[in-house]
C-alpha atoms as a PDB file:
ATOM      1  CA  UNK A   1      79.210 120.011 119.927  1.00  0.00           C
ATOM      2  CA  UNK A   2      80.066 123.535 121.247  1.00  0.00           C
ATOM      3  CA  UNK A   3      77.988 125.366 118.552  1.00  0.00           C
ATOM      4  CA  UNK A   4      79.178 128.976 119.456  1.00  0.00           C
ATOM      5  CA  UNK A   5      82.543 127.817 119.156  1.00  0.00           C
ATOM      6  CA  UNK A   6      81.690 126.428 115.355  1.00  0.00           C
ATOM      7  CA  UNK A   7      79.831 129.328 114.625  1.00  0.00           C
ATOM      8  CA  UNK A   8      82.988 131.489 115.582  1.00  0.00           C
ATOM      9  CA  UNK A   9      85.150 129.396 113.287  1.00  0.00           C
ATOM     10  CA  UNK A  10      82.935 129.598 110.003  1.00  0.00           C
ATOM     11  CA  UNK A  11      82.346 133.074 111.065  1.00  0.00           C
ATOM     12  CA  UNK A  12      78.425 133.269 110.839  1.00  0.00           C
ATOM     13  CA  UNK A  13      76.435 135.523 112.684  1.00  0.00           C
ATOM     14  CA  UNK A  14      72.840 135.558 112.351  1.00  0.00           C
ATOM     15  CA  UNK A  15      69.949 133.196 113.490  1.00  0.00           C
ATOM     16  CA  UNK A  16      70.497 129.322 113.345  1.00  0.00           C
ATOM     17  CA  UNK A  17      66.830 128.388 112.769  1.00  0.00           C
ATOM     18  CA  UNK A  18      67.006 125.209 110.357  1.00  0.00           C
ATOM     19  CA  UNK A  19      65.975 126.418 106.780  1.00  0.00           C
ATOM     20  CA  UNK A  20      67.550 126.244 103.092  1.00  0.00           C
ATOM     21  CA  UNK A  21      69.142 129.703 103.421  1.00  0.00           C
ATOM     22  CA  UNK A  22      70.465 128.921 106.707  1.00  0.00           C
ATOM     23  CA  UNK A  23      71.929 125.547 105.219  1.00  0.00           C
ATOM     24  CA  UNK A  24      73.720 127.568 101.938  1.00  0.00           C
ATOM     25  CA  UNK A  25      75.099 130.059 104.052  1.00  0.00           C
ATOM     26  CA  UNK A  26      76.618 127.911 106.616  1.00  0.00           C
ATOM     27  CA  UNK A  27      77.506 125.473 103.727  1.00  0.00           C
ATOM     28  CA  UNK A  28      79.370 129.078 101.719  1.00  0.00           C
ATOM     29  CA  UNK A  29      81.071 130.149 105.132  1.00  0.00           C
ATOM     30  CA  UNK A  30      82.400 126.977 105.581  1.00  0.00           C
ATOM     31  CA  UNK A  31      83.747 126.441 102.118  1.00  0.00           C
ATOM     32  CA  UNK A  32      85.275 130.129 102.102  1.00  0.00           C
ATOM     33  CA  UNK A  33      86.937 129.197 105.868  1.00  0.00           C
ATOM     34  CA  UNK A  34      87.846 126.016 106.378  1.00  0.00           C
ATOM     35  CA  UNK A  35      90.436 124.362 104.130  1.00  0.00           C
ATOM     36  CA  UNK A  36      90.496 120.968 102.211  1.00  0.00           C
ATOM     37  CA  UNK A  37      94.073 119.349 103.148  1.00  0.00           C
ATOM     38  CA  UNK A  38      95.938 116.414 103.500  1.00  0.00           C
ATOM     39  CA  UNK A  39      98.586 118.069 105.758  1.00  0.00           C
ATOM     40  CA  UNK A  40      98.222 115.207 109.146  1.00  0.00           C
ATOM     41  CA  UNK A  41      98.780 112.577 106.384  1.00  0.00           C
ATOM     42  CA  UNK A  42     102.232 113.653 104.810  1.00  0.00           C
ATOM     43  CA  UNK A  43     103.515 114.715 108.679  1.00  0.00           C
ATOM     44  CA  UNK A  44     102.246 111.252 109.531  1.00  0.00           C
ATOM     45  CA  UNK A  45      99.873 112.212 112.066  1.00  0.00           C
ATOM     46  CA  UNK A  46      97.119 109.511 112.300  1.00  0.00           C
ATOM     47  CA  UNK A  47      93.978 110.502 111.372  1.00  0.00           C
ATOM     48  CA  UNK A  48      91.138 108.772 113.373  1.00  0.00           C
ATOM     49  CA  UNK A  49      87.116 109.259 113.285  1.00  0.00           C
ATOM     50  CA  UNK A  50      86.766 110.834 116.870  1.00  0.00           C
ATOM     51  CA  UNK A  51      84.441 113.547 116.841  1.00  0.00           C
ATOM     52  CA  UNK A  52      85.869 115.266 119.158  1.00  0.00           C
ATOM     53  CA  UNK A  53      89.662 115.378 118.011  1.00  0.00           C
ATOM     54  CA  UNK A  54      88.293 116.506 114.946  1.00  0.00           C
ATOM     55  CA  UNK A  55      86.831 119.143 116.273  1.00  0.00           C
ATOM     56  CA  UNK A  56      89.742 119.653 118.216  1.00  0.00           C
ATOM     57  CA  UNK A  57      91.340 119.922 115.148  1.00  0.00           C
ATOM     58  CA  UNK A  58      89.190 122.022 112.741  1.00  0.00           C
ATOM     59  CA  UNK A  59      87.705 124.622 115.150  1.00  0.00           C
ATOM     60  CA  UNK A  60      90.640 125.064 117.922  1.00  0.00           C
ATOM     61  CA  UNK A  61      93.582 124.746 116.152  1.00  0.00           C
ATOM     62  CA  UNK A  62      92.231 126.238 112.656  1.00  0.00           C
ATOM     63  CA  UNK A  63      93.427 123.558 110.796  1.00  0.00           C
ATOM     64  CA  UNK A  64      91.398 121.744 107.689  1.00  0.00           C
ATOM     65  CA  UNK A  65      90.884 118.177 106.703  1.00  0.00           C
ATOM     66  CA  UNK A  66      89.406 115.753 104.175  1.00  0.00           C
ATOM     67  CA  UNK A  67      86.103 114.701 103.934  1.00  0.00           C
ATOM     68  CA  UNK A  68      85.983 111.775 106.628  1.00  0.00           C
ATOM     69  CA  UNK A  69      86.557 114.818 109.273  1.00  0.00           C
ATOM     70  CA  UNK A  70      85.112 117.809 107.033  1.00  0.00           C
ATOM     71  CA  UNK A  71      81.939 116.305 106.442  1.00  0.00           C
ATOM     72  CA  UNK A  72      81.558 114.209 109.599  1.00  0.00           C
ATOM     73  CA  UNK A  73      82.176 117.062 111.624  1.00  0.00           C
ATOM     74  CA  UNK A  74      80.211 119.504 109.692  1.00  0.00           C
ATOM     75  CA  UNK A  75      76.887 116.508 110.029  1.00  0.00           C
ATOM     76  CA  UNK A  76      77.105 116.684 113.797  1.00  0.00           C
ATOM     77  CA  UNK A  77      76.971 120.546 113.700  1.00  0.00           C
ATOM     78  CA  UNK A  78      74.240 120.505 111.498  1.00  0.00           C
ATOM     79  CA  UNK A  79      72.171 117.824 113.445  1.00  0.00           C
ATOM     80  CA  UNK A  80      73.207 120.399 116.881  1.00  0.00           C
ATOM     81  CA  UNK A  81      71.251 122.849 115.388  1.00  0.00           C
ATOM     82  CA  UNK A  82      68.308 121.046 114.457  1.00  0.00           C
ATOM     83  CA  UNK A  83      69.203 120.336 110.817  1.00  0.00           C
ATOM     84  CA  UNK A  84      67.294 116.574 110.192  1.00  0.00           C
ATOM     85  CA  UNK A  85      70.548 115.290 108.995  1.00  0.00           C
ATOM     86  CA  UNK A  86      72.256 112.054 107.810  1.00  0.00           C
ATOM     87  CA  UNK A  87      75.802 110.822 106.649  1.00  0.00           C
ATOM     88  CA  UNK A  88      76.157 108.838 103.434  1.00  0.00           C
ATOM     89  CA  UNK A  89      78.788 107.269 101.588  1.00  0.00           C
ATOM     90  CA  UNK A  90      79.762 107.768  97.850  1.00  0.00           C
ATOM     91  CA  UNK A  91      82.152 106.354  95.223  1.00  0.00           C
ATOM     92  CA  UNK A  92      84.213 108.624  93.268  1.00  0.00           C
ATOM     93  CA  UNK A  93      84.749 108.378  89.573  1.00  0.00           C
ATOM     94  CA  UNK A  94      87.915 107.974  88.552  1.00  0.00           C
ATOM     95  CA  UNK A  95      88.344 109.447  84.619  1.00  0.00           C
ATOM     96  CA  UNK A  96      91.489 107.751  84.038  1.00  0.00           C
ATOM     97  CA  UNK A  97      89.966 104.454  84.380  1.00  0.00           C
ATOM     98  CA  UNK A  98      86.482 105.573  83.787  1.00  0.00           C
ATOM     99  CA  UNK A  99      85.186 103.554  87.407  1.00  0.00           C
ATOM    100  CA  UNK A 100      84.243 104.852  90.972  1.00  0.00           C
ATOM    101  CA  UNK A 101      85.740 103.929  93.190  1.00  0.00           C
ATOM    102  CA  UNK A 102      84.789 101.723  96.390  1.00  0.00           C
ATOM    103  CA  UNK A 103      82.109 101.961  99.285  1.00  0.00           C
ATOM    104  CA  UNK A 104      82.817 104.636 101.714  1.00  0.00           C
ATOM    105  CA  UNK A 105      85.992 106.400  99.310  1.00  0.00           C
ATOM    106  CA  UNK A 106      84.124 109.747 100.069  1.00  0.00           C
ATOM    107  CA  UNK A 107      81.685 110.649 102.628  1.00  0.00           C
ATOM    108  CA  UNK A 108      79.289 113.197 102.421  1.00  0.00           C
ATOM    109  CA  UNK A 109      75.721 114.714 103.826  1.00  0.00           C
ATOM    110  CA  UNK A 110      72.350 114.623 103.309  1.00  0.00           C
ATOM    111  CA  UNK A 111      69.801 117.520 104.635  1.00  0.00           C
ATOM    112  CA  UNK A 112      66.314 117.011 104.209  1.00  0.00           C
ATOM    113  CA  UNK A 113      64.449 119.980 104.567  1.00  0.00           C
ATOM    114  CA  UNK A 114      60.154 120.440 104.023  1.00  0.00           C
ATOM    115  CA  UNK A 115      60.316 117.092 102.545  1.00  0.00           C
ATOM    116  CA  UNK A 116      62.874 117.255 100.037  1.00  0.00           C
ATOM    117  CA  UNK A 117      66.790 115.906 100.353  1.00  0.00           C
ATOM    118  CA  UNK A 118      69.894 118.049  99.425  1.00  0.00           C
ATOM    119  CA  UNK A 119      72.901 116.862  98.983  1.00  0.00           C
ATOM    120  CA  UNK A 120      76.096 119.086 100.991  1.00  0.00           C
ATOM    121  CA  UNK A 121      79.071 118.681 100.983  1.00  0.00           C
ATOM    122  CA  UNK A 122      82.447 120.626 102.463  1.00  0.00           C
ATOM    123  CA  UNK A 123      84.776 117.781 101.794  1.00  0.00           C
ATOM    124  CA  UNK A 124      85.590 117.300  98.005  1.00  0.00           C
ATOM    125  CA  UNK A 125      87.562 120.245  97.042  1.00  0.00           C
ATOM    126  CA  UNK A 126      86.152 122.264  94.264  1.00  0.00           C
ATOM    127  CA  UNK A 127      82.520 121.405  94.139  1.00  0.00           C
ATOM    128  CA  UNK A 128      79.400 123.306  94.675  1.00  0.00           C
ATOM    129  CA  UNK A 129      79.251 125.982  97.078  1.00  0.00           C
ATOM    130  CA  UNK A 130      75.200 125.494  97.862  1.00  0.00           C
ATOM    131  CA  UNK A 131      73.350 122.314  98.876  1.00  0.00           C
ATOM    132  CA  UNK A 132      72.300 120.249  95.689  1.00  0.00           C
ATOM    133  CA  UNK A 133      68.502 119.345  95.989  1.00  0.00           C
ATOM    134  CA  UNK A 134      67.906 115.570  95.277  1.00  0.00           C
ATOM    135  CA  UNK A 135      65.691 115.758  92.411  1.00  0.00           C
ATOM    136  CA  UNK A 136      66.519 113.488  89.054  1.00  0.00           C
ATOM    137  CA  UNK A 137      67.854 115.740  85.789  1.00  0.00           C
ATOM    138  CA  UNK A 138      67.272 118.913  86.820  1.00  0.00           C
ATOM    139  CA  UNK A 139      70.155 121.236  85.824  1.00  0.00           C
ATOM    140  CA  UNK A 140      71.478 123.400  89.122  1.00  0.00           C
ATOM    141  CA  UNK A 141      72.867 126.515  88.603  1.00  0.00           C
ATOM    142  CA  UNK A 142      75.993 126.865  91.448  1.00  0.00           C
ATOM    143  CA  UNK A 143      78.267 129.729  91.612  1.00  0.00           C
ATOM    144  CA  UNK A 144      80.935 126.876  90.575  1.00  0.00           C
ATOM    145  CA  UNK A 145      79.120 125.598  87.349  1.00  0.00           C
ATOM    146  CA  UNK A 146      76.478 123.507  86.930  1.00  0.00           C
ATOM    147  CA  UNK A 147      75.377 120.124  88.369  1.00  0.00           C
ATOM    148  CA  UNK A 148      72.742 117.636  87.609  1.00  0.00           C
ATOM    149  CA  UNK A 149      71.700 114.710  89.733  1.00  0.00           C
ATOM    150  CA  UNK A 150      71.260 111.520  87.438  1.00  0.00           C
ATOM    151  CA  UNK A 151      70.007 108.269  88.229  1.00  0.00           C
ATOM    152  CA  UNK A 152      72.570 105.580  88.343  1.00  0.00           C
ATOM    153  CA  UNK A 153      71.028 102.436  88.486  1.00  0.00           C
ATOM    154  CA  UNK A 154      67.927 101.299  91.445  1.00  0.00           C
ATOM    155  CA  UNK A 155      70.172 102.163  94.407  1.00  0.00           C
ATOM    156  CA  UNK A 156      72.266 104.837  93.278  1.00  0.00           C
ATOM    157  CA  UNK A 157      72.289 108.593  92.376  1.00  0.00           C
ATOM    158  CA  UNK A 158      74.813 110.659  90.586  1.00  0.00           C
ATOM    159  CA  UNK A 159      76.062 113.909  90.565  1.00  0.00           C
ATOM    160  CA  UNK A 160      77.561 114.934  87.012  1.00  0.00           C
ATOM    161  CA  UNK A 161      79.108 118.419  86.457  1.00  0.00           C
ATOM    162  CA  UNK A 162      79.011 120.558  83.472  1.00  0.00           C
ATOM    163  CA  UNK A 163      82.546 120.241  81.540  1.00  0.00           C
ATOM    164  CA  UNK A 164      82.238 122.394  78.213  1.00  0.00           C
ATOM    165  CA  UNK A 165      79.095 120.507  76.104  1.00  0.00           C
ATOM    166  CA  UNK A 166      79.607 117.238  78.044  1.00  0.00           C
ATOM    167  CA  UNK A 167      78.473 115.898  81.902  1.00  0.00           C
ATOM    168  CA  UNK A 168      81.388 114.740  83.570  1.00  0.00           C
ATOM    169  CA  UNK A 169      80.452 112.129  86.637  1.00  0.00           C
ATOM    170  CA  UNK A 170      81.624 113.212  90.284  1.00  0.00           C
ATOM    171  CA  UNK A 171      80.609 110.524  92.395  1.00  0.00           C
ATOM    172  CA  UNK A 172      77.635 108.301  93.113  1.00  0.00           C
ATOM    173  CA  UNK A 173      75.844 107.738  95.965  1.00  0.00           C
ATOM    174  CA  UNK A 174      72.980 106.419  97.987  1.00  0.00           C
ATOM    175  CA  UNK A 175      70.290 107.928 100.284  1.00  0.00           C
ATOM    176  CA  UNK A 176      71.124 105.566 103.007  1.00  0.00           C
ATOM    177  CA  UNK A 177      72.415 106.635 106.374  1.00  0.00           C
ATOM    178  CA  UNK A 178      75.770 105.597 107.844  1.00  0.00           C
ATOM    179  CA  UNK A 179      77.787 105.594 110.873  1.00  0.00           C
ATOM    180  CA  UNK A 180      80.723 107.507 111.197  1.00  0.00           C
ATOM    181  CA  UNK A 181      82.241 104.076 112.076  1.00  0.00           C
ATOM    182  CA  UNK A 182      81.628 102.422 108.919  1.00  0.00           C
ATOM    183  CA  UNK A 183      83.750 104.979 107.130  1.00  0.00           C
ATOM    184  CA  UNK A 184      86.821 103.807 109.254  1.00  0.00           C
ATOM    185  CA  UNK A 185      88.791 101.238 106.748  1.00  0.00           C
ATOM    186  CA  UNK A 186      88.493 103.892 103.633  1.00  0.00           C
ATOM    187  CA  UNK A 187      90.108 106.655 105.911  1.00  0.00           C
ATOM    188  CA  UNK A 188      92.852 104.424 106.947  1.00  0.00           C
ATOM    189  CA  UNK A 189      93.163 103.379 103.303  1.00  0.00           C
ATOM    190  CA  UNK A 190      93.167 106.818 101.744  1.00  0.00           C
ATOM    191  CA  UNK A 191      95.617 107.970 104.546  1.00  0.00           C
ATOM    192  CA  UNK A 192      98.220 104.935 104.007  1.00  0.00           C
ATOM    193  CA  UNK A 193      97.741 103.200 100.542  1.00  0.00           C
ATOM    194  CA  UNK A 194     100.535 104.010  97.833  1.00  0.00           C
ATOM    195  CA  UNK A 195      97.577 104.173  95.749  1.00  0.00           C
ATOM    196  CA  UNK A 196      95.386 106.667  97.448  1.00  0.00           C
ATOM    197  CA  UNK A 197      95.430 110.200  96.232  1.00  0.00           C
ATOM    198  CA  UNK A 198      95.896 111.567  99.464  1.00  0.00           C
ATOM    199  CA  UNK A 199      99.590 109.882  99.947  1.00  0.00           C
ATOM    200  CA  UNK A 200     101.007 111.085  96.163  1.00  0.00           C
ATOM    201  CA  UNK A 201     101.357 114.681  97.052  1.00  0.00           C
ATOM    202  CA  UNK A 202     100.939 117.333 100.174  1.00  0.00           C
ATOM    203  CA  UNK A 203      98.283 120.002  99.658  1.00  0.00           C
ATOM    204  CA  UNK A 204      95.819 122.509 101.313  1.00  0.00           C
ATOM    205  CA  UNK A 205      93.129 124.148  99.530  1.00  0.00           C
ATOM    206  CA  UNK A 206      90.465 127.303  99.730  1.00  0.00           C
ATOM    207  CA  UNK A 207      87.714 128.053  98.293  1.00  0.00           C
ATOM    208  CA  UNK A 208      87.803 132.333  97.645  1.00  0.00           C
ATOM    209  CA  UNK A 209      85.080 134.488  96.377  1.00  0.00           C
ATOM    210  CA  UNK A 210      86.403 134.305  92.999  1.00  0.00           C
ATOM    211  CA  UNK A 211      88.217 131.148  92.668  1.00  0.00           C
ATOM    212  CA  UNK A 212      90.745 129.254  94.762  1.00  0.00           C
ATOM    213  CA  UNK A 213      93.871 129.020  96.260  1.00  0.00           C
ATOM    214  CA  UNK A 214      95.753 125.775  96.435  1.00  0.00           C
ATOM    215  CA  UNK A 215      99.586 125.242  97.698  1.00  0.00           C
ATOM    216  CA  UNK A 216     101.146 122.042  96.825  1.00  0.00           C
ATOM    217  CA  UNK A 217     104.732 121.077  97.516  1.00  0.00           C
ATOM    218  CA  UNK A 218     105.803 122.465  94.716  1.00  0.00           C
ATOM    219  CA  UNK A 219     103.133 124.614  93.538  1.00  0.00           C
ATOM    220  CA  UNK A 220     101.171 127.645  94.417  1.00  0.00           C
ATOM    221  CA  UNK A 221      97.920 127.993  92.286  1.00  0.00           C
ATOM    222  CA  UNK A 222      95.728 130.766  92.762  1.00  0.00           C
ATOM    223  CA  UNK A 223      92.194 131.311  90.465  1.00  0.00           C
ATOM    224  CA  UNK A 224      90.602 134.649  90.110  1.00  0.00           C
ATOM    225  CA  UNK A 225      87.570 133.729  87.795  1.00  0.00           C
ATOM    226  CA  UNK A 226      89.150 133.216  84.427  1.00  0.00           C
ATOM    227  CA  UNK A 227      92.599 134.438  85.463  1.00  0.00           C
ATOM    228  CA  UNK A 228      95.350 131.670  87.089  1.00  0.00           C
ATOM    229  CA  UNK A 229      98.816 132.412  88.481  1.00  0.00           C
ATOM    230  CA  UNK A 230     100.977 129.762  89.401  1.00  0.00           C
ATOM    231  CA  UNK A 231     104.310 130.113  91.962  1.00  0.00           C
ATOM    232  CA  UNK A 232     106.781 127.517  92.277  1.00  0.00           C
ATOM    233  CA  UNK A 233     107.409 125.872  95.576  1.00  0.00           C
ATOM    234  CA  UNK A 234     111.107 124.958  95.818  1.00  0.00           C
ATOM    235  CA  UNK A 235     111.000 123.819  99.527  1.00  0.00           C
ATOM    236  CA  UNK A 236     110.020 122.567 102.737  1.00  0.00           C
ATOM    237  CA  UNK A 237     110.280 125.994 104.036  1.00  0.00           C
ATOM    238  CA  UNK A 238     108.591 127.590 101.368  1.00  0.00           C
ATOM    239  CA  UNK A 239     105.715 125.453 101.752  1.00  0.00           C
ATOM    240  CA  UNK A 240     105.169 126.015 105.493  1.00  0.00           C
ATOM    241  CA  UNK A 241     105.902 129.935 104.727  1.00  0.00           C
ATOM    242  CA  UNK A 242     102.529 129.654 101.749  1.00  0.00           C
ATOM    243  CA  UNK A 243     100.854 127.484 104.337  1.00  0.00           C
ATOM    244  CA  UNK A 244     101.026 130.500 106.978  1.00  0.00           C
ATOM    245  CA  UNK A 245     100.439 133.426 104.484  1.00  0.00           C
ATOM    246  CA  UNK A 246      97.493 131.637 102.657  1.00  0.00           C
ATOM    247  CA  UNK A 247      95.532 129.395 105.251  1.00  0.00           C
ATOM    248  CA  UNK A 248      97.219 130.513 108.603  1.00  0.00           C
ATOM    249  CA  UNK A 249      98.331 127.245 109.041  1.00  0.00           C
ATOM    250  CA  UNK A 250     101.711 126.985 111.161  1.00  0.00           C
ATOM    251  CA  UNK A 251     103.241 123.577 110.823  1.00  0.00           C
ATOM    252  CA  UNK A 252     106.715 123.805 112.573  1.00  0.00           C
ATOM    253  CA  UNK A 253     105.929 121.582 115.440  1.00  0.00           C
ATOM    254  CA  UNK A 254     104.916 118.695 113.920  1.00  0.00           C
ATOM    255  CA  UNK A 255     107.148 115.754 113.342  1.00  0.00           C
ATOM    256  CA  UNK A 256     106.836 111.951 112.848  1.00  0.00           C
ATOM    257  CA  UNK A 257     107.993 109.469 116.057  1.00  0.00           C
ATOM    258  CA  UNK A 258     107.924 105.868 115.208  1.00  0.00           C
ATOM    259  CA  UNK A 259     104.135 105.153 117.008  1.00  0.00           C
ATOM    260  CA  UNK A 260     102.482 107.702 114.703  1.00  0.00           C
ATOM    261  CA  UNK A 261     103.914 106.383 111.534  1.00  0.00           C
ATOM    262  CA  UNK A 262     101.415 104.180 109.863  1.00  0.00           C
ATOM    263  CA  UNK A 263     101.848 101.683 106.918  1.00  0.00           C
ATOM    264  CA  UNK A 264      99.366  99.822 104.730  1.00  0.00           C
ATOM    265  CA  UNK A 265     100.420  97.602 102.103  1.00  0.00           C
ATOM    266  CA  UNK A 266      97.102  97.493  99.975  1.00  0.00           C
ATOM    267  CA  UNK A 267      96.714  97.240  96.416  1.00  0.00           C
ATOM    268  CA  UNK A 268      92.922  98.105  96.216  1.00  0.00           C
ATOM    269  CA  UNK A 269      92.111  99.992  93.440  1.00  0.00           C
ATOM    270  CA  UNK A 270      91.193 104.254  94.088  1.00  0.00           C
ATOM    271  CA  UNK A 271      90.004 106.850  92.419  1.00  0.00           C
ATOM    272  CA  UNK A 272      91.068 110.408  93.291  1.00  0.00           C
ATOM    273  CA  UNK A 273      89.097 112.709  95.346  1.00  0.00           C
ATOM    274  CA  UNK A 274      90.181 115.767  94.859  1.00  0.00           C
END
């Protein structure tokens, strides 16, 4: 892990001494700088759990990613720096069918700092900006609404968001660590199934300082606290053209050949995590 070169890409400048401030700040700039996006999946580029193509990826080129390489990448920073750090899986909930979704459908990160666990997390889209502390029923107030950590059965935790009066379920998940490794079936899934979320539709997403900007193929959505516009997206070239103004992202180059096309014909169930 080249740490200066991280550091440069989040744009954080300060000390890197491992403390809860530390951890929200680096877990804000990252949010605010590095994009959520599905981009390698639609121009089908392979995505594989190699550290260091992922950095590769995220830091040199500027792109984004989804969680497997968002989160996994953003653990072995932490852990560089002296974070005491560990990846973990989670299950999504899925509200249309009211069920999470399968081991290892998300991946996320666990700090523990003076004896108690957070829960971070730079890979799941609109979420909360600061680490989560690990503590049962305790309402946390995050810049993006607020959470509450539930217990979900003897194994399991789960994070629940404020949605008007009721407490809508993210995802559950365990305290046990994982290897990047284990995550490797669920990436290929969500990058290949018909049924993953990731294959229905293109996008690339930003956290702001007020809201968020996300550019579909055929949308532009921008939220300024209570205020959304919307811009149509009629084409290709209009999407690399919002890609570029938006997220500096410059797409032109890439194109499918026949060895970097992957298929998967699986009909296991997903829920979406976005």
């Amino acid at each position: 892990m080249k740490t200066e070169r991280y550091l440069e890409r989040i744009e954080y400048r300060g000390n890197t001494q491992p403390t809860i401030g530390l951890l929200r700040a680096l877990q804000n700039n990252h949010l605010f700088r590095v994009p959520f996006e599905n981009l390698d999946i639609h121009y089908k580029m392979p995505i594989e759990l190699n550290l260091d193509d992922i950095f590769e990826k995220i830091v040199i080129r500027r792109r984004g990613g989804f969680c497997y390489e968002l989160n996994g990448i953003f653990h072995q920073f932490l852990d560089s720096i002296g974070f005491d750090v560990k990846m973990i899986s989670a299950r999504v909930f899925n509200q249309g069918q009211q069920s999470f979704s399968p081991e290892f459908d998300h991946m996320a990160i666990i700090a523990k700092i003076d004896s108690s666990d957070y829960l971070v997390d730079v890979g799941f889209g609109e979420f909360a900006l600061s680490p989560l502390r690990v503590e049962l029923n305790t309402v946390q107030i995050d810049e993006r609404g607020s959470f509450r950590i539930e217990g979900n059965d003897d194994s399991y935790y789960q994070v629940t968001k404020q949605v008007g009066e009721n407490w809508v379920p993210e995802y559950m998940f365990t305290l046990r660590k994982r290897d990047l490794s284990e995550f490797t079936e669920m990436c290929r899934y969500n990058q290949t199934s018909p049924l993953s979320h990731f294959t229905q539709n293109k996008f690339c997403s930003l956290a702001t300082e007020n809201g968020r900007i996300t550019v579909t193929a055929n949308k532009i959505k921008i939220s300024e606290g209570d205020r959304v516009t919307e811009l149509q997206v009629n084409n290709e070239e209009e999407f690399l053209n919002a890609l570029d103004k938006y997220f500096h992202i410059r797409l032109t180059n890439i194109a499918p050949t026949p060895s970097t096309i992957l298929h998967d014909h699986s009909n296991r169930p997903h829920a979406q995590s976005l």
